[in-house]
Protein backbone atom coordinates (compact mmCIF):
# COMPACT_ATOMS: atom_id res chain seq x y z
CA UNK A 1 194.53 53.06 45.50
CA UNK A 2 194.08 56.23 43.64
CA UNK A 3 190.70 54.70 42.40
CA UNK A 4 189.09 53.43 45.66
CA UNK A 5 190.15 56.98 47.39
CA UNK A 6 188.01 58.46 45.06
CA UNK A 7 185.22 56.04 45.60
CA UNK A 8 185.35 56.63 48.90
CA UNK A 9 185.21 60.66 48.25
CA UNK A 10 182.43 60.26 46.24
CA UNK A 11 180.36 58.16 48.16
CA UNK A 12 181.32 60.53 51.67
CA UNK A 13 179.74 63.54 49.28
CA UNK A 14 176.62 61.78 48.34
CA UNK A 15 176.08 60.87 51.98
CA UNK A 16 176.95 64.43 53.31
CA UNK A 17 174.35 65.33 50.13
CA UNK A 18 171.71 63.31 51.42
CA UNK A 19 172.06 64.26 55.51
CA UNK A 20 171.74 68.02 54.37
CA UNK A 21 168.60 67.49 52.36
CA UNK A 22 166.96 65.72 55.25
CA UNK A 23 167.91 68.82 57.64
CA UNK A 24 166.38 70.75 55.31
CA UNK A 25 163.39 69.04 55.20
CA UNK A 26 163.01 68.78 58.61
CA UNK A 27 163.94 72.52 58.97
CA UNK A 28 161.06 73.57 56.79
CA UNK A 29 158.90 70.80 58.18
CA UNK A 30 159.48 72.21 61.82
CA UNK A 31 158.82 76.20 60.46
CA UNK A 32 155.64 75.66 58.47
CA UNK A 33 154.12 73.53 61.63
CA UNK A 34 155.20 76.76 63.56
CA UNK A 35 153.82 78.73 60.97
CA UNK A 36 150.61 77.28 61.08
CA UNK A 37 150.77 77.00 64.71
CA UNK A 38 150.85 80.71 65.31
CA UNK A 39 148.41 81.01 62.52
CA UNK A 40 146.08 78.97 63.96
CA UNK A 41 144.41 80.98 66.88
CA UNK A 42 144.28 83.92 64.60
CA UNK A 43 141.91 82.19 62.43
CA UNK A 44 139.66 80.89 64.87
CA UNK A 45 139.54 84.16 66.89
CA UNK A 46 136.48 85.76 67.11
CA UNK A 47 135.37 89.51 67.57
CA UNK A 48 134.60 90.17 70.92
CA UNK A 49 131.65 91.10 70.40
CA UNK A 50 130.37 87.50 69.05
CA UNK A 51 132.74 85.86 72.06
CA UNK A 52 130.64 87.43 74.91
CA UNK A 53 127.53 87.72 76.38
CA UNK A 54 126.50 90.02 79.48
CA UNK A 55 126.56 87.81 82.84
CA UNK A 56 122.77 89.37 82.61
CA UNK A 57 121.77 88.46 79.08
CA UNK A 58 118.89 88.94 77.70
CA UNK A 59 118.34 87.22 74.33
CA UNK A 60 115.95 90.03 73.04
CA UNK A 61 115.23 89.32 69.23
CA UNK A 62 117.11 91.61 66.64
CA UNK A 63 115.04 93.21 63.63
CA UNK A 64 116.12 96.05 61.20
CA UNK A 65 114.05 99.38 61.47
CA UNK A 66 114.35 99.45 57.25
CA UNK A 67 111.34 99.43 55.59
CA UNK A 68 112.16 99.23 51.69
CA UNK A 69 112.27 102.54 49.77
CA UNK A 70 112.00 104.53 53.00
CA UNK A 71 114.82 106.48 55.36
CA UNK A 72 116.04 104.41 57.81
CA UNK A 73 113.71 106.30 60.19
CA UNK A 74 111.65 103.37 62.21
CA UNK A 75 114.10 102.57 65.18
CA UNK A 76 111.84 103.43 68.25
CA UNK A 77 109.14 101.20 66.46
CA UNK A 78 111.87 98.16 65.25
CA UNK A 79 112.90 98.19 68.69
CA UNK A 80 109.76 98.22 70.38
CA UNK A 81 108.89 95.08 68.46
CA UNK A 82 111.78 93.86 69.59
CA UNK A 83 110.61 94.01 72.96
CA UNK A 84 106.97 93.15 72.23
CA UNK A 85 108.49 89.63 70.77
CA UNK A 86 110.25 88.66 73.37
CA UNK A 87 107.71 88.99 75.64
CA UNK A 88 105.62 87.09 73.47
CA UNK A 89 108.58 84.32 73.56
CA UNK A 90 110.49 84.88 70.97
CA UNK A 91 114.15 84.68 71.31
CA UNK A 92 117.56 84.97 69.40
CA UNK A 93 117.29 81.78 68.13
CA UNK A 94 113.58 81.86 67.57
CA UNK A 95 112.46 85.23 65.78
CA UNK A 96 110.97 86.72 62.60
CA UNK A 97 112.69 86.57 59.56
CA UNK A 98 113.31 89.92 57.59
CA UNK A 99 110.83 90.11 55.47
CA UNK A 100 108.14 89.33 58.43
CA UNK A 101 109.30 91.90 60.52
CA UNK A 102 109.30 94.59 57.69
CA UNK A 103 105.84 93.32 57.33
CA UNK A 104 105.40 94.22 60.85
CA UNK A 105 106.43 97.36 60.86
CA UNK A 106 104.17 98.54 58.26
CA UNK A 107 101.39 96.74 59.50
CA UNK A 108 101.40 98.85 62.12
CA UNK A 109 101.73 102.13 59.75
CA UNK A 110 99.09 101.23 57.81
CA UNK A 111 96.46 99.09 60.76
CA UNK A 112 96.85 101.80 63.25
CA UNK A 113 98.88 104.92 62.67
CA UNK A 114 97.01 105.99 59.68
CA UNK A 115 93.82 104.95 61.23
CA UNK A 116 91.89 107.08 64.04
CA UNK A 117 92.95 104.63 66.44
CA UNK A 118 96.24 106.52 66.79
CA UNK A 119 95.97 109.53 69.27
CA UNK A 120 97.40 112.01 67.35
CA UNK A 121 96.97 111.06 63.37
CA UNK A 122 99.54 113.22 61.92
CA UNK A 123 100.83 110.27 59.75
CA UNK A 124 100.61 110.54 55.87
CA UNK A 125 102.55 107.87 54.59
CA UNK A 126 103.33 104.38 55.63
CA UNK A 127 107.05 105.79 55.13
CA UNK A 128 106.55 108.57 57.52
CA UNK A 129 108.96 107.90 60.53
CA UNK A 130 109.92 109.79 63.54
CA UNK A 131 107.40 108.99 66.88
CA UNK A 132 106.49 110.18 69.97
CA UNK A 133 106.87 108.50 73.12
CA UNK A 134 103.55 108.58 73.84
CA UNK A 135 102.78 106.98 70.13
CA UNK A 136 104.44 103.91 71.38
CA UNK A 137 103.04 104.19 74.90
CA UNK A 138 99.58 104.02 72.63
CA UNK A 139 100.64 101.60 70.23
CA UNK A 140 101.91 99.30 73.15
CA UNK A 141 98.53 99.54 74.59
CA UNK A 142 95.83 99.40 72.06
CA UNK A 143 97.58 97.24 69.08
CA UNK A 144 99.67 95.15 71.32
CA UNK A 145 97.22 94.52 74.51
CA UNK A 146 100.21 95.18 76.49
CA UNK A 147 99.79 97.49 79.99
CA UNK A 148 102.20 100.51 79.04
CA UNK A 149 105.49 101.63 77.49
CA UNK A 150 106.18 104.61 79.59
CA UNK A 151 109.15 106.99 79.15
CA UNK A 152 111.42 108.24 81.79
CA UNK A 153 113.72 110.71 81.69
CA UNK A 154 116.42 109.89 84.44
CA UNK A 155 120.19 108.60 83.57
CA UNK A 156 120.86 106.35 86.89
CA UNK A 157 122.61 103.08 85.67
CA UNK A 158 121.06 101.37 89.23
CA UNK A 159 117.99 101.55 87.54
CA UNK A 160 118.86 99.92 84.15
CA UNK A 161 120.72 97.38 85.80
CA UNK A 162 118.09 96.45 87.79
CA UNK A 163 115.31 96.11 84.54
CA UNK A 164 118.25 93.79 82.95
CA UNK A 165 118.04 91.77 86.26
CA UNK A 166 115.00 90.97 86.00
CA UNK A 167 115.06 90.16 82.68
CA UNK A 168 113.18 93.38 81.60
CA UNK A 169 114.77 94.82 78.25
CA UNK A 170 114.43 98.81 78.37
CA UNK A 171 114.46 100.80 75.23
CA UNK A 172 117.38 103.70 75.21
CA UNK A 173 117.42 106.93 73.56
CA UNK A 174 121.05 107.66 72.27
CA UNK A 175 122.22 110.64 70.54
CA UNK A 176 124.84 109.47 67.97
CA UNK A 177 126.80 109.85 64.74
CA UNK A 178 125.49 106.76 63.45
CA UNK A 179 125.00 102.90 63.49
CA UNK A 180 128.46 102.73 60.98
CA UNK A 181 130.78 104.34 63.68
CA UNK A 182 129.50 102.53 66.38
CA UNK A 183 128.23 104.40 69.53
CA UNK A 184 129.98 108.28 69.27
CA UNK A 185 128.87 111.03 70.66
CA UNK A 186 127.03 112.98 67.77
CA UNK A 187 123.28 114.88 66.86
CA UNK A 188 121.57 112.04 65.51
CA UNK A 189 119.07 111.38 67.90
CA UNK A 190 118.10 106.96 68.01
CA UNK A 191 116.43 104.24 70.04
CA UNK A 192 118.26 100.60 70.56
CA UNK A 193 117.33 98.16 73.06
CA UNK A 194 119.38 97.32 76.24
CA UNK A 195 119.43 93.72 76.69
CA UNK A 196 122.45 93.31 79.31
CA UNK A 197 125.24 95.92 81.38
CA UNK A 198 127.25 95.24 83.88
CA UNK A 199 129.34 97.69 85.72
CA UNK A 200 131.74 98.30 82.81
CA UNK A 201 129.63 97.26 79.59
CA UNK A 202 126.72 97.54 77.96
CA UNK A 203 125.06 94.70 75.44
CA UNK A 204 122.08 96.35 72.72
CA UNK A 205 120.37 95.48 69.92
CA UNK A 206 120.67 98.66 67.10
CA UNK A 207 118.00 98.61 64.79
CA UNK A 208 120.01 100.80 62.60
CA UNK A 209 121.39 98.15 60.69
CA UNK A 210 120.32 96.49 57.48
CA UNK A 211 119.11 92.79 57.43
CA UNK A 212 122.17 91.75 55.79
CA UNK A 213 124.79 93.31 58.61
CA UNK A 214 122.76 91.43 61.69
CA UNK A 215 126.03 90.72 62.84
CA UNK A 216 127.13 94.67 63.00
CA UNK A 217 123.70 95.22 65.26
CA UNK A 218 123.27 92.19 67.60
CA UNK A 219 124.56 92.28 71.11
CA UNK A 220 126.95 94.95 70.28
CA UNK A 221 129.06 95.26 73.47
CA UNK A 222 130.16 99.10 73.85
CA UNK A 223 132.29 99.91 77.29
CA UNK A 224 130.46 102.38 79.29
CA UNK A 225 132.96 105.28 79.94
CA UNK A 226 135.35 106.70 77.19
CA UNK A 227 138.40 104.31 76.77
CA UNK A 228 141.59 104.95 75.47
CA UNK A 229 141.54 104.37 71.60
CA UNK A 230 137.91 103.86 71.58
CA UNK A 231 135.92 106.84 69.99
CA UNK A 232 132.78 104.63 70.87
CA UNK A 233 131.02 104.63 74.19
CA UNK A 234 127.81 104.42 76.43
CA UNK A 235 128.11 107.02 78.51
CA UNK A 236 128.51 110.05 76.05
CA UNK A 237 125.51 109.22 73.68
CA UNK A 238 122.95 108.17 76.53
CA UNK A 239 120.41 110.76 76.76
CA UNK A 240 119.14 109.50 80.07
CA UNK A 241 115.66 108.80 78.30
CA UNK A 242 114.09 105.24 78.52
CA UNK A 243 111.19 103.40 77.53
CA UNK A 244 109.87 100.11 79.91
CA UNK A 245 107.08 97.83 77.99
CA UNK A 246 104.57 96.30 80.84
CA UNK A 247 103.45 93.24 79.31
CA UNK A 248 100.16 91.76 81.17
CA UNK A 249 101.77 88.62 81.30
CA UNK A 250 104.59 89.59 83.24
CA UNK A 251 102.07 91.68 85.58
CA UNK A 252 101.74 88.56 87.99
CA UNK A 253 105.75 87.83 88.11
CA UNK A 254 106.68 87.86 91.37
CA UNK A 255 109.71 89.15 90.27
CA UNK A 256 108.17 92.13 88.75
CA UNK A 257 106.48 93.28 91.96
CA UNK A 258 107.18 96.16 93.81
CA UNK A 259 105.43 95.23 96.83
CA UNK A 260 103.73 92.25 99.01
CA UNK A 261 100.44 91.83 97.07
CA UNK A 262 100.17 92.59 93.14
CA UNK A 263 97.84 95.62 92.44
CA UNK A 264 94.51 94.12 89.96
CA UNK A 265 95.34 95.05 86.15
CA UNK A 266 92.90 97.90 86.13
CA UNK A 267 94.88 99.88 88.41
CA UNK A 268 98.29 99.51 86.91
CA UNK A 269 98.88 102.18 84.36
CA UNK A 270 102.35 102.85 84.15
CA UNK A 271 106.24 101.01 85.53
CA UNK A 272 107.79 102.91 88.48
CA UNK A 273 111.36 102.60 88.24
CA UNK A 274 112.70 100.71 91.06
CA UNK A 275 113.98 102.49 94.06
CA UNK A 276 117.41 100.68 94.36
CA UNK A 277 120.07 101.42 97.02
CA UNK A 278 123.57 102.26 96.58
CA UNK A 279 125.02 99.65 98.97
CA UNK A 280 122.52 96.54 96.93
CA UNK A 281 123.79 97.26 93.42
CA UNK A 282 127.93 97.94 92.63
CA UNK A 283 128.75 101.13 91.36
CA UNK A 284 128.69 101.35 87.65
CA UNK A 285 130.26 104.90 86.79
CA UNK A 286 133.18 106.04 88.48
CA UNK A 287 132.49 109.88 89.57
């Protein structure tokens, strides 16, 4: 009796033995799958700035205003070729690759800047950066057979919105404390291109990035007023200077016209910007 008791005992405690291990197993099988569960979305999350385009989007190409072994001093020109691609076609997904549009940028230096073409030739070096707007008005004109890049001087948000509409990109003067800290107000003055904004957003391409940080420059979404937390927005940096390129292909597009019947090429010399009503377009800044 005393033997088959203990049998019994013994084989109670391997059976107990065995049921715990198997909890255990299934407890740790259960937490990892949770574990990786909550895990899961975390790694697949993306920055929001890579999640989102504008509901206006335009997919301007990005390009780097570097040129190697010179200040990072080009952005008015690496944006206006920007511009001058995508009305050429060229796209996001279709652009120059770095070294092209480095090439590009000093082809102009060197094939008109430097030459007597340029109205003013003040230039010395193909590193020499810093323009005027009327250098890009010119270069627009004469190197790129496009109508005009004129400059305004005029911060309404109506207006902008209404270039992005119709898929016009407009080149904006920002004054900054540089492409690392995002958009805060600073001294450094800078040219991006607006490529979408909606009534609390704005999308740009910043040229102030090197090839290798596309990422930190393209479509960078920046809220419009000052948020809480955010040290980086629109509003505060926006000098209320932009630049419009007037392609001649676009001249024709009915959705470019201002009125009934187009005006012949000759006689358009420079973009008007759009007369636009309060009560068409929503209200973008909250007074």
């Amino acid at each position: 009796m005393l033997l088959l008791s203990f049998l019994a005992w013994g084989s109670a405690r391997v059976v107990c033995a065995q049921e715990t291990q198997m909890i255990q197993e299934i407890r740790t099988t259960q937490e990892t799958r949770k574990i990786h569960e909550t895990r899961k979305p975390q790694e697949v999350q993306k920055p929001l700035e890579a999640q989102k385009l504008a509901p206006n989007n335009i997919p301007v190409p990005w390009y780097s205003q570097k040129i190697t072994g010179c200040p990072y001093s080009h952005c008015s020109l690496a944006s206006s070729l920007m511009v001058f691609d995508y009305f050429k076609g060229m796209t996001t997904d279709k652009q120059r690759s770095a070294q092209d549009a480095e090439k590009k940028l000093v082809e102009y230096q060197r094939n008109y800047f430097l030459k007597k073409r340029a109205p003013f030739r003040r230039r010395t070096s193909i590193g020499q950066g810093g323009y005027y707007s009327f250098e890009i008005d010119s270069l627009a004109r004469y190197y790129e057979n496009m109508v005009s890049a004129e400059h305004f001087q005029k911060k309404d948000y109506r207006i902008l919105k209404d270039y992005i509409d119709r898929g016009i990109p407009v080149l904006v003067n920002v004054r900054y404390t540089g492409a690392v800290r995002g958009l805060r107000p600073g001294p450094r003055g800078h040219w991006m291109v607006l490529r979408g904004i909606d009534d609390k957003h704005v999308w740009v391409n910043d040229p102030g990035r090197s090839p290798e940080m596309r990422s930190k420059g393209e479509n960078i979404c920046y809220p419009i007023k000052k948020q809480t937390g955010n040290p980086s927005y629109f509003d505060g940096c926006w000098t209320g200077r932009f630049i419009v390129v007037t392609p001649k292909e676009w001249i024709r597009n009915p959705l470019f016209a201002q009125v009934v019947k187009l005006p012949p090429l000759e006689e358009v010399t420079y973009v008007v910007p759009p007369f636009v009503s309060s009560m068409e377009l929503p209200r973008v800044i909250s007074q």
